[in-house]
PDB file of N, CA and C in Angstrom:
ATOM      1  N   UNK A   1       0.844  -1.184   0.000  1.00  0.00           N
ATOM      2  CA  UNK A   1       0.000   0.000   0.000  1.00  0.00           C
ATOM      3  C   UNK A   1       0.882   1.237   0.000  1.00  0.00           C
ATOM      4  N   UNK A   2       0.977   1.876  -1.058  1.00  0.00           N
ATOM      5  CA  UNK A   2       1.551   3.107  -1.043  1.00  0.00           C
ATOM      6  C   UNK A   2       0.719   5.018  -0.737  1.00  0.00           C
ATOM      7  N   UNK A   3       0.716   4.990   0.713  1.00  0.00           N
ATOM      8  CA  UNK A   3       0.222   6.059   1.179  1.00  0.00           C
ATOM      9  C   UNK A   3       0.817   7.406   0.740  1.00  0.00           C
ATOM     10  N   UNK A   4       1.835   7.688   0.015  1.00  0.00           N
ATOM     11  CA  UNK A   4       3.087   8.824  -0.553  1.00  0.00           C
ATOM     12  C   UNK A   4       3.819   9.406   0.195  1.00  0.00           C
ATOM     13  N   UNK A   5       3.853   8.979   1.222  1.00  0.00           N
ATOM     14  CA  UNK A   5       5.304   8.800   2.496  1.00  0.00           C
ATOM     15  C   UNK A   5       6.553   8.153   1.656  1.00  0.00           C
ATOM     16  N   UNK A   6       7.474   9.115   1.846  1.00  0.00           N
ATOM     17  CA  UNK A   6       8.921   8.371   1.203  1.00  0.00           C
ATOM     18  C   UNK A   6       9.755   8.105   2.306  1.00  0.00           C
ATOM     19  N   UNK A   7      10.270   7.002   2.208  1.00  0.00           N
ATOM     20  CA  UNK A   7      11.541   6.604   3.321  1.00  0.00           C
ATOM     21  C   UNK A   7      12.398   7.686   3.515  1.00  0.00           C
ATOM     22  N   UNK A   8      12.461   7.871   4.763  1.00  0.00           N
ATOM     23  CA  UNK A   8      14.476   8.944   4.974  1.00  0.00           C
ATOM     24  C   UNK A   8      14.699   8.178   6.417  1.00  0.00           C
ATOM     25  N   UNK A   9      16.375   8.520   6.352  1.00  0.00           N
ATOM     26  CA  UNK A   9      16.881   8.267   7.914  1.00  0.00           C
ATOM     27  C   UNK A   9      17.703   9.285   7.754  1.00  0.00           C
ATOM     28  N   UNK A  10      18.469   9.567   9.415  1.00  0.00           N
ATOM     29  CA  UNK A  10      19.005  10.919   9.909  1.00  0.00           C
ATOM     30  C   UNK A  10      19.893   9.828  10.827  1.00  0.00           C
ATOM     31  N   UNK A  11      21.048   9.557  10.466  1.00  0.00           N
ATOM     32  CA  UNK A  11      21.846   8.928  11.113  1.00  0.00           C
ATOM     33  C   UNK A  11      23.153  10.074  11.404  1.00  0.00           C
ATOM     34  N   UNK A  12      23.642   8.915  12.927  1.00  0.00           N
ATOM     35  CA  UNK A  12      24.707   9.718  13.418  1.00  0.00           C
ATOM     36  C   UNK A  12      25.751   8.614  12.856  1.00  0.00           C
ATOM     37  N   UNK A  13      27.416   8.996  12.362  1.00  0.00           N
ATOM     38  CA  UNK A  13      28.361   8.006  12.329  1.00  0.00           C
ATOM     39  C   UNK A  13      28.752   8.415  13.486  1.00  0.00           C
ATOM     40  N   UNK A  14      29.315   6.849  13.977  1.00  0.00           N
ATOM     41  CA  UNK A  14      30.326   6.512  15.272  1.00  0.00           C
ATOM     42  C   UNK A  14      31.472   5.442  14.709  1.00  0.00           C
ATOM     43  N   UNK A  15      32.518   5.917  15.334  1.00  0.00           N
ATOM     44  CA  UNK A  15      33.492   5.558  14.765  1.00  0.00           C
ATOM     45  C   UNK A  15      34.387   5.859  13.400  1.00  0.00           C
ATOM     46  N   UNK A  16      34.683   4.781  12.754  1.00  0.00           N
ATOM     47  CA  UNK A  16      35.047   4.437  11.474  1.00  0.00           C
ATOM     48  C   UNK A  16      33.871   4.574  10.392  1.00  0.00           C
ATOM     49  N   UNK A  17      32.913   4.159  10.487  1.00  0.00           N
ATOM     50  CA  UNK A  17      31.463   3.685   9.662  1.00  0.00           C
ATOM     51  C   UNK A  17      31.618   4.933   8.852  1.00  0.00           C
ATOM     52  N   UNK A  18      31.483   4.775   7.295  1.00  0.00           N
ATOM     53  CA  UNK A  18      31.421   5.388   6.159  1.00  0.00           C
ATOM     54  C   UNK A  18      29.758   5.478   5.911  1.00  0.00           C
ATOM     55  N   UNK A  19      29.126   6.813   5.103  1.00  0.00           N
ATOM     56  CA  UNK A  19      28.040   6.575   4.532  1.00  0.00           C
ATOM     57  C   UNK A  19      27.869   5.288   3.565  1.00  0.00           C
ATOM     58  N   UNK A  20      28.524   5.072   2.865  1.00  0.00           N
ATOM     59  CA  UNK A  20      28.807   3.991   1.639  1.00  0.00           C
ATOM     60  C   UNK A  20      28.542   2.410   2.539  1.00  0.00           C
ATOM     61  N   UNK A  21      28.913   2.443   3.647  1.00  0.00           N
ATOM     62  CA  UNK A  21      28.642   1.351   4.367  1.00  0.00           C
ATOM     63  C   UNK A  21      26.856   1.608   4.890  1.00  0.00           C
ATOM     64  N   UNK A  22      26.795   2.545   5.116  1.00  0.00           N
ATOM     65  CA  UNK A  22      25.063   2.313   5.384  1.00  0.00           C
ATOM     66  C   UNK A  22      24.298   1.904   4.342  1.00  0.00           C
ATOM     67  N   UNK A  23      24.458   2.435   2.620  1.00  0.00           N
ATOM     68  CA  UNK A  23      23.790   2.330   1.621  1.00  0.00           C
ATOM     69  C   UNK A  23      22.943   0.451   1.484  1.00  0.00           C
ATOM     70  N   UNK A  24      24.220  -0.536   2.138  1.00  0.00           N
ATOM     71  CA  UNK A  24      23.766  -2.177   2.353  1.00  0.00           C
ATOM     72  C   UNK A  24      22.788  -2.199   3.496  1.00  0.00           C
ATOM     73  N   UNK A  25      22.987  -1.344   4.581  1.00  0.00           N
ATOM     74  CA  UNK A  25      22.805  -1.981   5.602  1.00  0.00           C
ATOM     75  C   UNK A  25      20.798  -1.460   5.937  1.00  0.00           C
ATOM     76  N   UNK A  26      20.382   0.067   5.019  1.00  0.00           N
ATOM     77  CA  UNK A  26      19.460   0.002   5.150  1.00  0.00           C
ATOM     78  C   UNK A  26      18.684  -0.129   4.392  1.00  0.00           C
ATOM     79  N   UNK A  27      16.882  -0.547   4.393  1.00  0.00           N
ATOM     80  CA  UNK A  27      16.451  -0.955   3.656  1.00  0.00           C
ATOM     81  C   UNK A  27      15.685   0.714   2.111  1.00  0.00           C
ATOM     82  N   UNK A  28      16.670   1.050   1.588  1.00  0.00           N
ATOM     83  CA  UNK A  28      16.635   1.519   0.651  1.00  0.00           C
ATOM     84  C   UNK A  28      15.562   2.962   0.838  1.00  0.00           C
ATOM     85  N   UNK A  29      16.642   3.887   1.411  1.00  0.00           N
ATOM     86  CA  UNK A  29      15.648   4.668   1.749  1.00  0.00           C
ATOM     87  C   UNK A  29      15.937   5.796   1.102  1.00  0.00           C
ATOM     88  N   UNK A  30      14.926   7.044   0.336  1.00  0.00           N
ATOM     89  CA  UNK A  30      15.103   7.780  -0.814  1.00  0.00           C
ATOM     90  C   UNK A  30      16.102   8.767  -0.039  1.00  0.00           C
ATOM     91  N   UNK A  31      16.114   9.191   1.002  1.00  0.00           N
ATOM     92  CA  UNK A  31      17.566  10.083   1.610  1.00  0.00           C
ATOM     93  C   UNK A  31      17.915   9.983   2.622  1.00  0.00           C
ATOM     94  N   UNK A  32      19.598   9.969   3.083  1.00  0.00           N
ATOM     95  CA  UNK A  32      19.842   9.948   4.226  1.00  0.00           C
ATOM     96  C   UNK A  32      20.613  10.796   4.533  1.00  0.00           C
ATOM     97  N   UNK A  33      20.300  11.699   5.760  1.00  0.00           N
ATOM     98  CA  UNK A  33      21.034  12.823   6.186  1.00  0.00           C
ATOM     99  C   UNK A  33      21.580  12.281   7.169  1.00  0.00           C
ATOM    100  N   UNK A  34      23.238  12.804   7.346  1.00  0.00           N
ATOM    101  CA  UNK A  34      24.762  12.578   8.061  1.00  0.00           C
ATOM    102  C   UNK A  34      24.104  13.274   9.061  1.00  0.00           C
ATOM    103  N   UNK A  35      24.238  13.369  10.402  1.00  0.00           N
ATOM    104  CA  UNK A  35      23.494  14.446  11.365  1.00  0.00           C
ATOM    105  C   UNK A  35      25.846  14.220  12.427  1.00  0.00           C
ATOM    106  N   UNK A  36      25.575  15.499  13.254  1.00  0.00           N
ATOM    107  CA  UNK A  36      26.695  15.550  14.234  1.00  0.00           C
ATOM    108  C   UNK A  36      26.124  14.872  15.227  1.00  0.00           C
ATOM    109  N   UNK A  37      24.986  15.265  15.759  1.00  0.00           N
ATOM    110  CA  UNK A  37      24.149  14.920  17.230  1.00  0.00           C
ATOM    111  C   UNK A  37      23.062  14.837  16.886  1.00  0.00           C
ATOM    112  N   UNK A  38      22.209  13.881  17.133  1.00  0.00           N
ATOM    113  CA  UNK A  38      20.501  14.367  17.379  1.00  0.00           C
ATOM    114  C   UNK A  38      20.157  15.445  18.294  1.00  0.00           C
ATOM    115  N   UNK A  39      19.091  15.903  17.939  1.00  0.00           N
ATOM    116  CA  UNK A  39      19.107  17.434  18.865  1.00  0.00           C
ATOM    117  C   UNK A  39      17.925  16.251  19.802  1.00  0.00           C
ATOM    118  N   UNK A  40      17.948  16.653  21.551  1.00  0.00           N
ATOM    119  CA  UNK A  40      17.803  15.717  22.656  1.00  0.00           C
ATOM    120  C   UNK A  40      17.031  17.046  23.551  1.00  0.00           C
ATOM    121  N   UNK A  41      16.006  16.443  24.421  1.00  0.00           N
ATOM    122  CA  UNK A  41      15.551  17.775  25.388  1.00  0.00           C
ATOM    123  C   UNK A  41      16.384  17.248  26.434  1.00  0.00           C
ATOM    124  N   UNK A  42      15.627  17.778  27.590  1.00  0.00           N
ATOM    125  CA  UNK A  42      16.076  17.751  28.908  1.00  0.00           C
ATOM    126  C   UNK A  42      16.273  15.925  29.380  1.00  0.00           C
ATOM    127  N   UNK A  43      15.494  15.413  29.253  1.00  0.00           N
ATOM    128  CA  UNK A  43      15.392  14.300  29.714  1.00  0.00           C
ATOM    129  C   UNK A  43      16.427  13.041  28.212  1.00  0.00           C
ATOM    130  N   UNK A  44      16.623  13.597  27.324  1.00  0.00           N
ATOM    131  CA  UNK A  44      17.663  12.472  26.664  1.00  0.00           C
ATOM    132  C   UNK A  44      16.824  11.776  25.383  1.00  0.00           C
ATOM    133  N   UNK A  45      15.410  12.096  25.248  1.00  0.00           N
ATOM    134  CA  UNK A  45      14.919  11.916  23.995  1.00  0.00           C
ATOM    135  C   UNK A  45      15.052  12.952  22.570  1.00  0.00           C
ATOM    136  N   UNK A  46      15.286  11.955  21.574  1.00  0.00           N
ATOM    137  CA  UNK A  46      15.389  12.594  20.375  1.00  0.00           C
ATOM    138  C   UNK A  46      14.533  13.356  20.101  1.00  0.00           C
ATOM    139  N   UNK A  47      14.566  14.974  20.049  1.00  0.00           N
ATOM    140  CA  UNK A  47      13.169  15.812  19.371  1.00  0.00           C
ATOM    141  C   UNK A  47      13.369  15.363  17.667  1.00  0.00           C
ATOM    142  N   UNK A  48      12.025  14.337  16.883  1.00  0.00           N
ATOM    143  CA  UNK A  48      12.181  14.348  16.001  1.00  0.00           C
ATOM    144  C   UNK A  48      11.861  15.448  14.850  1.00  0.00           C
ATOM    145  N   UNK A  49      10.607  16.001  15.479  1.00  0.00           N
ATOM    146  CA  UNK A  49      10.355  17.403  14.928  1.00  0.00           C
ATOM    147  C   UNK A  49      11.634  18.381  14.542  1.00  0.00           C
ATOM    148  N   UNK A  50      12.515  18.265  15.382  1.00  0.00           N
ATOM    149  CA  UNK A  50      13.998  19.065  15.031  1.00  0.00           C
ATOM    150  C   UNK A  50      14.747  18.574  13.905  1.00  0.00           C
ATOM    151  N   UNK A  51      14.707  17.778  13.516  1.00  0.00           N
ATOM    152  CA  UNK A  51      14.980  17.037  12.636  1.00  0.00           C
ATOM    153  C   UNK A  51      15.249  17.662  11.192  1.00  0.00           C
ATOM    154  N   UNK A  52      13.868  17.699  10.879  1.00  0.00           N
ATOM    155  CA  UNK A  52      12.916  18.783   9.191  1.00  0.00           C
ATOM    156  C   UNK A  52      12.524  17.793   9.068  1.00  0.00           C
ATOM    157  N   UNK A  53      12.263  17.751   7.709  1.00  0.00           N
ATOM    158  CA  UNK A  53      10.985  17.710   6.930  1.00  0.00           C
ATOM    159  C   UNK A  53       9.729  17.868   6.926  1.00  0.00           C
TER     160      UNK A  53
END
């Protein structure tokens, strides 16, 4: 069922890990944004709204 929601992820790298290494690992998603930090409130949850889109 295609509702017209497109896949994205907002990943952090740790370590070594290359973008080019995520391209296998997720399931094919139309963009992925490199992020430094997730932006976090007071208590340690991800604000996804901070995000965009």
């Amino acid at each position: 069922m295609d509702d017209g929601r497109q896949l994205g992820t907002y990943v952090v790298l740790r370590g070594s890990a290359t973008s080019e290494e995520l391209t296998g690992a997720l399931q094919t998603p139309c963009e992925i944004a490199i992020v430094d930090e997730f932006p976090r409130n007071a208590t340690g949850k991800v604000l996804r709204n901070k995000l965009g889109g």
